[in-house]
N, C-alpha and C. Protein backbone atom coordinates (compact mmCIF):
# COMPACT_ATOMS: atom_id res chain seq x y z
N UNK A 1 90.69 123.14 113.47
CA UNK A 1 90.16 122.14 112.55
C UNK A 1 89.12 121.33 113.31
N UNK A 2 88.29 121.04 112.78
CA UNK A 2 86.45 120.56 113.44
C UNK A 2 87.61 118.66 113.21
N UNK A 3 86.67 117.97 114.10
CA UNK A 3 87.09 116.45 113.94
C UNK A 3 86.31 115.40 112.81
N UNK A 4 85.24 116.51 112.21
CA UNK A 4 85.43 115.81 111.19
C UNK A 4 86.31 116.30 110.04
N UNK A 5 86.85 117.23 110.26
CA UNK A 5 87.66 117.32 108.71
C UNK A 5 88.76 116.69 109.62
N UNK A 6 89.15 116.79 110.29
CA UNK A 6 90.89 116.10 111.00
C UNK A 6 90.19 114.51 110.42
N UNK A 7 89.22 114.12 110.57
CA UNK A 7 88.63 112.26 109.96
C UNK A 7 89.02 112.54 108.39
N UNK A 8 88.33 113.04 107.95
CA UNK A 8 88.13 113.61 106.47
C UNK A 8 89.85 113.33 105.88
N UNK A 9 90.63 113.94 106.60
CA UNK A 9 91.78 114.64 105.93
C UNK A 9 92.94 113.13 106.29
N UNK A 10 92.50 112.68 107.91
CA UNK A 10 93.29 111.42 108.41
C UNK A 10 93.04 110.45 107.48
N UNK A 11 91.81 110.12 106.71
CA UNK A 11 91.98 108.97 105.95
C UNK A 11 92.33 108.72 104.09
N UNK A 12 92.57 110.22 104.03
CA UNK A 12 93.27 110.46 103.08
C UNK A 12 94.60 109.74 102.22
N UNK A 13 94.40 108.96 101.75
CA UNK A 13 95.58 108.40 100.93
C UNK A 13 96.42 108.68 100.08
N UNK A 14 97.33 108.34 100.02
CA UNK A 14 97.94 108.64 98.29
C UNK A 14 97.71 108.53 96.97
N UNK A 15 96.98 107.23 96.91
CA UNK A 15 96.34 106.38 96.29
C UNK A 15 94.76 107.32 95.90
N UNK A 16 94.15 108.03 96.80
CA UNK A 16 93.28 109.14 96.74
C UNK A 16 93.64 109.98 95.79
N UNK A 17 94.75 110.24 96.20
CA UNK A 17 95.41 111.96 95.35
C UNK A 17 95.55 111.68 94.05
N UNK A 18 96.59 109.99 94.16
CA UNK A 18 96.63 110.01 92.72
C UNK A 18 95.30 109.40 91.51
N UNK A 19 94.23 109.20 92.38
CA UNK A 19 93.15 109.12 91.73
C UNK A 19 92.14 110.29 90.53
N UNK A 20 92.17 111.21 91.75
CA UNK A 20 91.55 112.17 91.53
C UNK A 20 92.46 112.98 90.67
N UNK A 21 93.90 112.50 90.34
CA UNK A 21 94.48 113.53 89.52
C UNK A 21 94.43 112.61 88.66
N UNK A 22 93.30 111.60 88.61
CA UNK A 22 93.75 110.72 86.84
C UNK A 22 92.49 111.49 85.84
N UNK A 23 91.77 112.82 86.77
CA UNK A 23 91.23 113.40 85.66
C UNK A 23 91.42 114.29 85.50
N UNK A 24 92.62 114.69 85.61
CA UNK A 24 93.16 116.13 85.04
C UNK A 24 94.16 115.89 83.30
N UNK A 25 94.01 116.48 82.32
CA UNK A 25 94.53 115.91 81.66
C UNK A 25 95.70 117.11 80.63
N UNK A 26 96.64 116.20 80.10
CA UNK A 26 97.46 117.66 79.76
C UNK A 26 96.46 118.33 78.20
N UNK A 27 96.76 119.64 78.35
CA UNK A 27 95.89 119.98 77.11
C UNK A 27 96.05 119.29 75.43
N UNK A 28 97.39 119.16 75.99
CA UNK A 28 98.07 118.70 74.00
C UNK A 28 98.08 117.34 73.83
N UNK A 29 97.82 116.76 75.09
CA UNK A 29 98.21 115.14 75.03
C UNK A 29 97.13 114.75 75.73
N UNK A 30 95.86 113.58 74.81
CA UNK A 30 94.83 113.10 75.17
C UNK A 30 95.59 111.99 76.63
N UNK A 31 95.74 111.83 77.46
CA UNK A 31 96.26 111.45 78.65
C UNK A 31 96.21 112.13 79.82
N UNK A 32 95.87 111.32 81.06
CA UNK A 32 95.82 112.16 82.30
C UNK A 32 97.40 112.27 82.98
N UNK A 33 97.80 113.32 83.83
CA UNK A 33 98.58 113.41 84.19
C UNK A 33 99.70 112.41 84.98
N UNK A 34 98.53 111.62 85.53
CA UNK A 34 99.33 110.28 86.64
C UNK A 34 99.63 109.25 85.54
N UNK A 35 99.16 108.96 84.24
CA UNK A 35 100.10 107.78 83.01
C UNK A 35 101.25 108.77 82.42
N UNK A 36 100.58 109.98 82.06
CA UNK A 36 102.18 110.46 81.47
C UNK A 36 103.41 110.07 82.42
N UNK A 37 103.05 110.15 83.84
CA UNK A 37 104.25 110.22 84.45
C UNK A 37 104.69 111.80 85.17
N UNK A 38 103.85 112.45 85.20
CA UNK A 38 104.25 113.53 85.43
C UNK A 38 104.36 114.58 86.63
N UNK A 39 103.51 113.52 87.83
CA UNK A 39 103.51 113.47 89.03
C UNK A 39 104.51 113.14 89.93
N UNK A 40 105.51 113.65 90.37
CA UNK A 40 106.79 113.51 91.12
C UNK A 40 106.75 112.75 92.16
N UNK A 41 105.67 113.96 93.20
CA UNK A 41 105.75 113.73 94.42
C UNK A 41 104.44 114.21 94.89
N UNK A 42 103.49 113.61 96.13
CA UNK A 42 102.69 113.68 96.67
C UNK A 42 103.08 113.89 98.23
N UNK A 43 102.63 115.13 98.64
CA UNK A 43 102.46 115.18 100.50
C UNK A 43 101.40 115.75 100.62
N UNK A 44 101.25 114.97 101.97
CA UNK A 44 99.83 114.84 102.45
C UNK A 44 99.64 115.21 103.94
N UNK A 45 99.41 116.69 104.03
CA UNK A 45 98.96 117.48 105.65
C UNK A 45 97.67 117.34 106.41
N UNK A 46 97.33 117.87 107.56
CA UNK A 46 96.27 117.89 107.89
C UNK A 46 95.64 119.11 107.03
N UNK A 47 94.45 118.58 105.76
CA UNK A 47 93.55 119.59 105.36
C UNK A 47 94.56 120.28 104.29
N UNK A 48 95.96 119.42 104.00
CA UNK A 48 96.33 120.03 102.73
C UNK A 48 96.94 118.69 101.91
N UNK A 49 97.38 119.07 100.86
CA UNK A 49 97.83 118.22 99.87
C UNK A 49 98.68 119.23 99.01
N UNK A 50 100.00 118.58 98.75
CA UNK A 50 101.15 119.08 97.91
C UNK A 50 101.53 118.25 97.12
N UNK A 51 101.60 119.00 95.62
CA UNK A 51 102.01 118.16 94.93
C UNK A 51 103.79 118.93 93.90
N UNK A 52 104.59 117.95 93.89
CA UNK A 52 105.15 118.45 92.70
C UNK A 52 105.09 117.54 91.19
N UNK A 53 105.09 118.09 90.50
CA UNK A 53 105.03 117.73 88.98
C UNK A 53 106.05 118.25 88.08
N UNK A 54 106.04 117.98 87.10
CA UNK A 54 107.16 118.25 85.85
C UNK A 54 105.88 118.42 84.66
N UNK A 55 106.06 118.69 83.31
CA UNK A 55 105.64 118.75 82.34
C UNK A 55 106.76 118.40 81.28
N UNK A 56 105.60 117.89 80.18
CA UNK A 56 106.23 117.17 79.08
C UNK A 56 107.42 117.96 78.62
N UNK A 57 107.03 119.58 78.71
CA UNK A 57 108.05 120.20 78.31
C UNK A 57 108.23 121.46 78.90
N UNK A 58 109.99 122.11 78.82
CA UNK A 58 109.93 123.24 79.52
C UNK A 58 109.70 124.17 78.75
N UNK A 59 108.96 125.52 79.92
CA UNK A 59 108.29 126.47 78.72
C UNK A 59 107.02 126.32 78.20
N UNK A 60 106.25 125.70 78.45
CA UNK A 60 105.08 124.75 78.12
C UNK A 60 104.41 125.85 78.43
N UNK A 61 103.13 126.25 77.38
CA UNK A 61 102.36 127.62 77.22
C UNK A 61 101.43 126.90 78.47
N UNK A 62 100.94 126.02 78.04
CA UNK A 62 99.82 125.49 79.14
C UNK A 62 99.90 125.44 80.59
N UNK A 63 101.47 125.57 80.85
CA UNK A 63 101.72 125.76 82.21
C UNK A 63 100.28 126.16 83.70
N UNK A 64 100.53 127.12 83.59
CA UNK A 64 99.28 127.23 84.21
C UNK A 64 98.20 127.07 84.13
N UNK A 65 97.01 126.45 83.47
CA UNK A 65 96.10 125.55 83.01
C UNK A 65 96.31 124.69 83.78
N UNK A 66 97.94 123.53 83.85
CA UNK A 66 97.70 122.29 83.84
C UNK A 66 97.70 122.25 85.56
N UNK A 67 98.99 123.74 86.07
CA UNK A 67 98.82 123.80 87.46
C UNK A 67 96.84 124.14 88.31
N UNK A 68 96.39 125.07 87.57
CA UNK A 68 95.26 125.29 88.32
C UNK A 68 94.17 124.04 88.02
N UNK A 69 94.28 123.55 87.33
CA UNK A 69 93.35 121.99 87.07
C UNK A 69 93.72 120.98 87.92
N UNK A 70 95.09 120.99 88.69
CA UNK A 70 95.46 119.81 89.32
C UNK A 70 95.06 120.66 90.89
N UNK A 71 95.54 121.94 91.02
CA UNK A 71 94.72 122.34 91.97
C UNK A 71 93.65 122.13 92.42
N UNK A 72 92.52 122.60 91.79
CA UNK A 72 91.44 122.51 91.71
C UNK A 72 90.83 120.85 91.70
N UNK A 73 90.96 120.20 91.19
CA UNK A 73 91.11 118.80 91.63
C UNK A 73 91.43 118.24 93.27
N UNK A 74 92.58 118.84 93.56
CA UNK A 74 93.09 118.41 95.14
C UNK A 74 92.08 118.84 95.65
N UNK A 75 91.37 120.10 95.80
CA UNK A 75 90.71 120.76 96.68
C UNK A 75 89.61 119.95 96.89
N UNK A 76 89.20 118.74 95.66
CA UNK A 76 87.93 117.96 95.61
C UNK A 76 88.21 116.97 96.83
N UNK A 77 89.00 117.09 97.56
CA UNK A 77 89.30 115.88 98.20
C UNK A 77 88.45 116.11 99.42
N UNK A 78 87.89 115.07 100.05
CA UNK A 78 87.42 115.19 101.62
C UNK A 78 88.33 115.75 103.06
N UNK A 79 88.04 116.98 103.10
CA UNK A 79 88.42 117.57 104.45
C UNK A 79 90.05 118.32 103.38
N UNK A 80 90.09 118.44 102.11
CA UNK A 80 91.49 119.42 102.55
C UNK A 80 90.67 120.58 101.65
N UNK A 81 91.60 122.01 102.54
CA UNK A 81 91.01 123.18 102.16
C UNK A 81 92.22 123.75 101.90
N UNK A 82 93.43 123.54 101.00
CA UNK A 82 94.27 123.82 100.69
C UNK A 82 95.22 123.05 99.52
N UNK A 83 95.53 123.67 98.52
CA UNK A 83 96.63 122.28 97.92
C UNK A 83 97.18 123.34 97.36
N UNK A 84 99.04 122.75 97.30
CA UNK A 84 99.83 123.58 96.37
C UNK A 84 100.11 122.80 95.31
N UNK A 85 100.63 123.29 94.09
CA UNK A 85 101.30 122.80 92.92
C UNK A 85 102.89 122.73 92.51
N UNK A 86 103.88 122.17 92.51
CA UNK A 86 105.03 122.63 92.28
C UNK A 86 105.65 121.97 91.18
N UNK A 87 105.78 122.73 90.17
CA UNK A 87 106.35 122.61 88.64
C UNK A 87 108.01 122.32 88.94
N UNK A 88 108.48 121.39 88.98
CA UNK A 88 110.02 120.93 89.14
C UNK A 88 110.58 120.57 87.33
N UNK A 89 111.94 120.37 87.49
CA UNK A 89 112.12 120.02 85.91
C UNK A 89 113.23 119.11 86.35
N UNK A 90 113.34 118.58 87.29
CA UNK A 90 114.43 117.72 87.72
C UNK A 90 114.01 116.37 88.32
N UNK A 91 113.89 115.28 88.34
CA UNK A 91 114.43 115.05 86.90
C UNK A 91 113.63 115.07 85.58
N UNK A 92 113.83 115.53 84.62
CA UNK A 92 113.35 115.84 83.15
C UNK A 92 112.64 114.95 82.74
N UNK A 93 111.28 115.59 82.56
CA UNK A 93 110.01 114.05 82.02
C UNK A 93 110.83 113.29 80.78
N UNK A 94 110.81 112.33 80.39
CA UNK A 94 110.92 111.76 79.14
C UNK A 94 109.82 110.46 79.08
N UNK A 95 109.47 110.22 77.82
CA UNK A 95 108.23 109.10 77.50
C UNK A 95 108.66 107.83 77.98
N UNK A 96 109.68 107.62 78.52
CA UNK A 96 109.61 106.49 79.84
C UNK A 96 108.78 106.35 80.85
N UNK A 97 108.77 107.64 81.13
CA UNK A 97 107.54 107.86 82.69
C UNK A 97 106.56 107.56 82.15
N UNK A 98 106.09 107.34 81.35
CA UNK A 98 104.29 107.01 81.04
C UNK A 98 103.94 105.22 81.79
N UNK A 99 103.12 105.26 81.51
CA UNK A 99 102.66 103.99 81.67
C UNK A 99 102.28 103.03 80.18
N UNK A 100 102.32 101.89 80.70
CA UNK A 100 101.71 101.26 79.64
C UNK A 100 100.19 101.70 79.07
N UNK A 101 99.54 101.85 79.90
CA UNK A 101 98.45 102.43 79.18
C UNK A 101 98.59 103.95 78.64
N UNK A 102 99.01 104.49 78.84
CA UNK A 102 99.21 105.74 78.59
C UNK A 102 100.14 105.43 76.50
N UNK A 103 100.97 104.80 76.67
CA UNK A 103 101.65 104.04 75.32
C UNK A 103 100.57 103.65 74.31
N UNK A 104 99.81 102.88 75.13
CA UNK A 104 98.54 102.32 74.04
C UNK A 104 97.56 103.81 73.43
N UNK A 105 97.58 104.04 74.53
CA UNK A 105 96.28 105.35 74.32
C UNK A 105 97.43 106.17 73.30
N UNK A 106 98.51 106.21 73.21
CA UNK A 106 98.87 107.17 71.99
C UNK A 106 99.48 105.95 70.89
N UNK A 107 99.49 105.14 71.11
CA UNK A 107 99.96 104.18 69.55
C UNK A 107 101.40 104.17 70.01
N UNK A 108 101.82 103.72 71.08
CA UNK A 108 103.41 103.76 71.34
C UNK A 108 103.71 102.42 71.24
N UNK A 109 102.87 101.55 71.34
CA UNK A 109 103.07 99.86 71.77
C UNK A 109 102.94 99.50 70.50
């Protein structure tokens, strides 16, 4: 690894990751992934980024769509040349996990 991607990749945040995944969005639900709630867990390597996620639902046709878009997203990050995706169902999304904005943006409030 060159020292600038080890810079690149060292100042990498969480706060980064979950940025750049606020424009990935699920196909059926005008909302990005980080208000639904659907972002578990974030780790953060030298030059990689892992994520696990859940979806609104299991069985979800879009499945892979929503994994290679959040992929593809990580990879936008400075200095990582790697990201995985991991679809978990534990614990089970429910419309609690959203955010308040995420509520407004569908008429929940």
């Amino acid at each position: 690894m060159t020292e600038e991607a080890q810079a690149a990749t060292a100042t990498i945040k969480e706060e980064d990751v979950y940025q750049v995944l606020r424009e990935c969005y699920d196909p059926e639900i005008p909302v990005n992934v980080v208000d639904l709630g659907l972002i578990y867990e974030v780790a953060i390597q030298p030059q990689r980024v892992d994520v696990k996620m859940t979806l609104t639902a299991m069985g979800c046709p879009m499945a892979g769509e929503v994994m290679t878009d959040v992929r593809e997203h990580l990879l936008r990050l400075p200095g990582i040349e790697d990201a995985g995706v991991e679809i978990v169902y534990d614990p089970p999304w429910t419309p609690e996990r959203m955010t308040e904005d995420a509520r407004w943006e569908l008429g929940m409030v």
